[in-house]
N, C-alpha and C. Protein backbone atom coordinates (compact mmCIF):
# COMPACT_ATOMS: atom_id res chain seq x y z
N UNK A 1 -1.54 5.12 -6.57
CA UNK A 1 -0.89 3.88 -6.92
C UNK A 1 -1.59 2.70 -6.27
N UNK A 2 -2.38 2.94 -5.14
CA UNK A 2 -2.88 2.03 -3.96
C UNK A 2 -3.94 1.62 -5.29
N UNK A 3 -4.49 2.60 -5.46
CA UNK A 3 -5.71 2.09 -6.47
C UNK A 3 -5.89 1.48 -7.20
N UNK A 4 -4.44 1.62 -8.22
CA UNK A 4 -4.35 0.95 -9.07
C UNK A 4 -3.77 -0.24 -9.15
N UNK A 5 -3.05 -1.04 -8.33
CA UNK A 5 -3.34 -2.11 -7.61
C UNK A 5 -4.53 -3.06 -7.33
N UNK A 6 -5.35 -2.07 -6.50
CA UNK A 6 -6.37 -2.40 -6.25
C UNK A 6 -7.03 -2.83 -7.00
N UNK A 7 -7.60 -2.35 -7.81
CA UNK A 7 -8.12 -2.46 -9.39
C UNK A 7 -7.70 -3.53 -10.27
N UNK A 8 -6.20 -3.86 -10.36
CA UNK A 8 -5.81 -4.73 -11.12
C UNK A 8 -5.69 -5.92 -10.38
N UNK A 9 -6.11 -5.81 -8.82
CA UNK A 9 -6.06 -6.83 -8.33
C UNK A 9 -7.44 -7.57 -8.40
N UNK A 10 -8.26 -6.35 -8.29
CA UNK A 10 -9.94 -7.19 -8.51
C UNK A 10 -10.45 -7.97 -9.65
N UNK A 11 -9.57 -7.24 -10.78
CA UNK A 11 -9.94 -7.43 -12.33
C UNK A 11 -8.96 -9.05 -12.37
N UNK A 12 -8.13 -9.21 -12.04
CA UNK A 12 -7.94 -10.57 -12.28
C UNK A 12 -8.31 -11.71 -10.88
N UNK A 13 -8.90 -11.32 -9.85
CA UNK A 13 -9.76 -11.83 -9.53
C UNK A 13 -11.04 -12.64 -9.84
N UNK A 14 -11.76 -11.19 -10.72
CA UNK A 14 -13.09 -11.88 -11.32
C UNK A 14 -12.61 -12.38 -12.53
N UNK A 15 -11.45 -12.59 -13.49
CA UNK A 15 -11.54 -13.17 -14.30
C UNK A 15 -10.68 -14.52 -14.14
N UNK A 16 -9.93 -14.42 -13.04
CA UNK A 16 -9.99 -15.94 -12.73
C UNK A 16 -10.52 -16.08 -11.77
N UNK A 17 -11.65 -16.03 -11.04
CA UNK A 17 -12.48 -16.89 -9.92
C UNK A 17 -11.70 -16.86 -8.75
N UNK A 18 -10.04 -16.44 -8.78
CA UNK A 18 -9.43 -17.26 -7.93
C UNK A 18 -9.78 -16.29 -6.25
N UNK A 19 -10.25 -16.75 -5.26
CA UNK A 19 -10.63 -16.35 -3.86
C UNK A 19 -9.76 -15.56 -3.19
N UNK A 20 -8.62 -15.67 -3.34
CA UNK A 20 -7.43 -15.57 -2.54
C UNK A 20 -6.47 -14.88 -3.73
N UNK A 21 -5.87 -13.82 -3.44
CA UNK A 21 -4.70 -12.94 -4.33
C UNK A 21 -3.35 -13.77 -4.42
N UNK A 22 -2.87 -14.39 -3.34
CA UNK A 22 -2.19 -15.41 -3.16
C UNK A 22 -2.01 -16.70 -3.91
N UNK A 23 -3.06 -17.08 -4.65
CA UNK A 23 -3.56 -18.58 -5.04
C UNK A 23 -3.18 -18.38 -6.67
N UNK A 24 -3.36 -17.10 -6.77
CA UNK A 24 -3.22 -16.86 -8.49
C UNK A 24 -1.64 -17.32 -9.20
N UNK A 25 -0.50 -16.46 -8.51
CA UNK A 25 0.77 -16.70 -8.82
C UNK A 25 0.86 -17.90 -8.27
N UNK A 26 0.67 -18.39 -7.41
CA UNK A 26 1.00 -19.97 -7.46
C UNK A 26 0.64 -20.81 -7.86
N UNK A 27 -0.14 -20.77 -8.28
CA UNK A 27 -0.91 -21.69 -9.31
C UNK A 27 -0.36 -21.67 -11.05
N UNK A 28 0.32 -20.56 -11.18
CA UNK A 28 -0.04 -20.01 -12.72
C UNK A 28 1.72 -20.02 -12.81
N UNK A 29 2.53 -19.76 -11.76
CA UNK A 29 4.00 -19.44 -12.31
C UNK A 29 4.73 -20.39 -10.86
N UNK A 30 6.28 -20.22 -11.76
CA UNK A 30 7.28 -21.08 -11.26
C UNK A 30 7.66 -20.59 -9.84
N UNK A 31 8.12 -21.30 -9.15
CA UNK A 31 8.43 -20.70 -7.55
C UNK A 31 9.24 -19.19 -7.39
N UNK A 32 10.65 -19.12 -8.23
CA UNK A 32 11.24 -18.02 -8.06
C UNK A 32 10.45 -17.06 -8.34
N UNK A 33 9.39 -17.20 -9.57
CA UNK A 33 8.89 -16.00 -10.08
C UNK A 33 7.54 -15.31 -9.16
N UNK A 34 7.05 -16.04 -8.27
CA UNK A 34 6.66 -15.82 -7.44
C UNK A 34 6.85 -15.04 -6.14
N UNK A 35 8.24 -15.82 -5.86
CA UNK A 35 9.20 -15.19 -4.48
C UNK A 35 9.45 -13.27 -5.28
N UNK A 36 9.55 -13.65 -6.68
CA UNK A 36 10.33 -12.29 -7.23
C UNK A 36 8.59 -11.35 -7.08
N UNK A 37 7.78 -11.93 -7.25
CA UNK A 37 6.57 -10.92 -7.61
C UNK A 37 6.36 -10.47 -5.97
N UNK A 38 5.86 -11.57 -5.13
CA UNK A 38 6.08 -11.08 -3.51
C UNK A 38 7.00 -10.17 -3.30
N UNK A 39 8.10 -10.03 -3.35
CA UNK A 39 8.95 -8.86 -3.10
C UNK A 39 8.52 -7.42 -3.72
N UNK A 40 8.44 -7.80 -5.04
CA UNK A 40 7.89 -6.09 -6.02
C UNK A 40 6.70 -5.94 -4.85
N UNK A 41 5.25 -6.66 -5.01
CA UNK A 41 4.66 -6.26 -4.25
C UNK A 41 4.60 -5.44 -2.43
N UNK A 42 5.62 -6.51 -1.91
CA UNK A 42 5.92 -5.40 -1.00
C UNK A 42 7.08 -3.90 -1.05
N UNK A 43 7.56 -4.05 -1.53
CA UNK A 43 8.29 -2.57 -1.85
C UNK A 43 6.77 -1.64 -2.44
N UNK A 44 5.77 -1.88 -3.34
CA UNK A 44 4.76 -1.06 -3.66
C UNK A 44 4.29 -0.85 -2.81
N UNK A 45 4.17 -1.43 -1.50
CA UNK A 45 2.80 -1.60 -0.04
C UNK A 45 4.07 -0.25 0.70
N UNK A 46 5.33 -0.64 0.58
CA UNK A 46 6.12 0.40 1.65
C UNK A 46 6.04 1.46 0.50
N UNK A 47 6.20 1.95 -0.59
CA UNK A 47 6.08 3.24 -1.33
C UNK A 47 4.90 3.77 -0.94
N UNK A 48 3.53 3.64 -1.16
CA UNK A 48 2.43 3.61 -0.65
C UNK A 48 2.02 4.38 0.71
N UNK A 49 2.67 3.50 1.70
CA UNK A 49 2.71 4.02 2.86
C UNK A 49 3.32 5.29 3.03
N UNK A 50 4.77 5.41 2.67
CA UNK A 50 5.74 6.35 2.33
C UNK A 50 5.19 7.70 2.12
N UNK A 51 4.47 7.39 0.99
CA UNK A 51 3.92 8.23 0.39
C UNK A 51 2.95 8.97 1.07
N UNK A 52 1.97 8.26 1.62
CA UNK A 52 0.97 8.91 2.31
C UNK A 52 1.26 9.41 3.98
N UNK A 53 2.58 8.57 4.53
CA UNK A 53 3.09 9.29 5.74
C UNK A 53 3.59 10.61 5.72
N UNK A 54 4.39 10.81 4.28
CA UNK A 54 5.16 12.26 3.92
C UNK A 54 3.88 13.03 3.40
N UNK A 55 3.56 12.72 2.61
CA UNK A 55 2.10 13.95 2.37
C UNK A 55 1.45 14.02 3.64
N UNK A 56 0.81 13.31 4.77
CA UNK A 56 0.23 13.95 5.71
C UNK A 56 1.07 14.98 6.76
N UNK A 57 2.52 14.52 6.94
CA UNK A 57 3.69 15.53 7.46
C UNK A 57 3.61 16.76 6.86
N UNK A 58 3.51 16.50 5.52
CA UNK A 58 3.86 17.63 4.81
C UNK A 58 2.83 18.73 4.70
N UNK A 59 1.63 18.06 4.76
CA UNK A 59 -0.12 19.02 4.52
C UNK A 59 -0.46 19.32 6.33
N UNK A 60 0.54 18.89 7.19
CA UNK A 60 0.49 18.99 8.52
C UNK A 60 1.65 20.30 8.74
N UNK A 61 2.59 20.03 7.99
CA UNK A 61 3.50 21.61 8.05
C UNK A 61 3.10 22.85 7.75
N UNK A 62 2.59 22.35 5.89
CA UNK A 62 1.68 23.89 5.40
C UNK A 62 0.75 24.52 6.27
N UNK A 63 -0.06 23.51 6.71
CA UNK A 63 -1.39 23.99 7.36
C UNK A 63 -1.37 24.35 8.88
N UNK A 64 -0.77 24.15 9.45
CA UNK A 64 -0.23 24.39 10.54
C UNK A 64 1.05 24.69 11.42
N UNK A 65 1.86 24.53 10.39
CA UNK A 65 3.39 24.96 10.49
C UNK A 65 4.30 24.08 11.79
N UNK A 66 3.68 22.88 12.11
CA UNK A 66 4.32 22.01 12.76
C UNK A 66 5.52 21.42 11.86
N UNK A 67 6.33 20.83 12.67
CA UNK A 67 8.08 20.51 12.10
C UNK A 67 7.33 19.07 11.25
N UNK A 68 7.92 18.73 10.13
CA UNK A 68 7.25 17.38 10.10
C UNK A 68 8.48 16.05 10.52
N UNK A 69 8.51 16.39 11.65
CA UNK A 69 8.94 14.89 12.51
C UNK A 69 7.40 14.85 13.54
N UNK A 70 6.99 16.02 13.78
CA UNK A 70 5.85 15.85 14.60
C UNK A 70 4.74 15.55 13.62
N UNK A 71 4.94 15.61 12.31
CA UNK A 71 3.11 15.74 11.56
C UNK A 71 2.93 14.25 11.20
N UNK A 72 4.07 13.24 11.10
CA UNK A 72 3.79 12.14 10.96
C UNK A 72 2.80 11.15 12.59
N UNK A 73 3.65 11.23 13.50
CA UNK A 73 3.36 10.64 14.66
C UNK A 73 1.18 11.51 14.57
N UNK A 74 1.27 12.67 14.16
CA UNK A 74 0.32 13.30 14.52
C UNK A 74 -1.09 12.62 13.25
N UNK A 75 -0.47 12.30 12.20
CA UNK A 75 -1.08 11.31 11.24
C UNK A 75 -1.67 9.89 12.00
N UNK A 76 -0.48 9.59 12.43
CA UNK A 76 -0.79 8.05 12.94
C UNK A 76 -1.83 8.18 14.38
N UNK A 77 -1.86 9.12 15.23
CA UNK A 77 -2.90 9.53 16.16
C UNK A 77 -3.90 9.74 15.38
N UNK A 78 -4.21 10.15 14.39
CA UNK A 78 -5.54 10.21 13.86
C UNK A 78 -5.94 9.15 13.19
N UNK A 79 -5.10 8.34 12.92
CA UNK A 79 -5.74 6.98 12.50
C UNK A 79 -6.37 6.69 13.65
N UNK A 80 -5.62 6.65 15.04
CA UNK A 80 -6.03 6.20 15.67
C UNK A 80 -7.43 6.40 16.41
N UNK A 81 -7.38 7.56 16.27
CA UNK A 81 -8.48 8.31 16.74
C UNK A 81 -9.93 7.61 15.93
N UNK A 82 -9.64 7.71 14.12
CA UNK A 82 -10.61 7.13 14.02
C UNK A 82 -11.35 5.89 13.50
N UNK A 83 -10.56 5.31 14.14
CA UNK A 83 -10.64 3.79 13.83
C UNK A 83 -10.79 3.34 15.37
């Protein structure tokens, strides 16, 4: 889903020039409809996350049979690790 976002975010990028992801809806639509698109967008950014915190719990249970209250925290250590 991240991707496809992604994607539809680049594609109207290059076809409006506009620099900034931000600059597009405000420029182009009315204030509420804006405030309303900011919101959808973040509920997609927390599904997203969601998503990829429970699949690494979950591919952290199969594969190793840890509880997944521990496979998440154990996700976020490996971000850390490699970054």
């Amino acid at each position: 889903m991240a991707m496809v976002i992604q994607t539809l975010s680049a594609k109207l990028g290059i076809a409006t020039g506009a620099q900034s992801r931000g600059t597009v809806p405000a420029e182009s639509a009315a204030g509420d409809c804006v405030s309303w698109l900011w919101g959808v967008m973040e509920i997609v950014a927390m599904a997203t996350d969601l998503a990829e915190f429970l699949g690494a719990a979950l591919g952290f249970h199969l594969l190793f049979g840890l509880p997944l209250g521990i496979g998440r925290p154990t996700h976020r250590g490996g971000h850390l690790l490699a970054f």
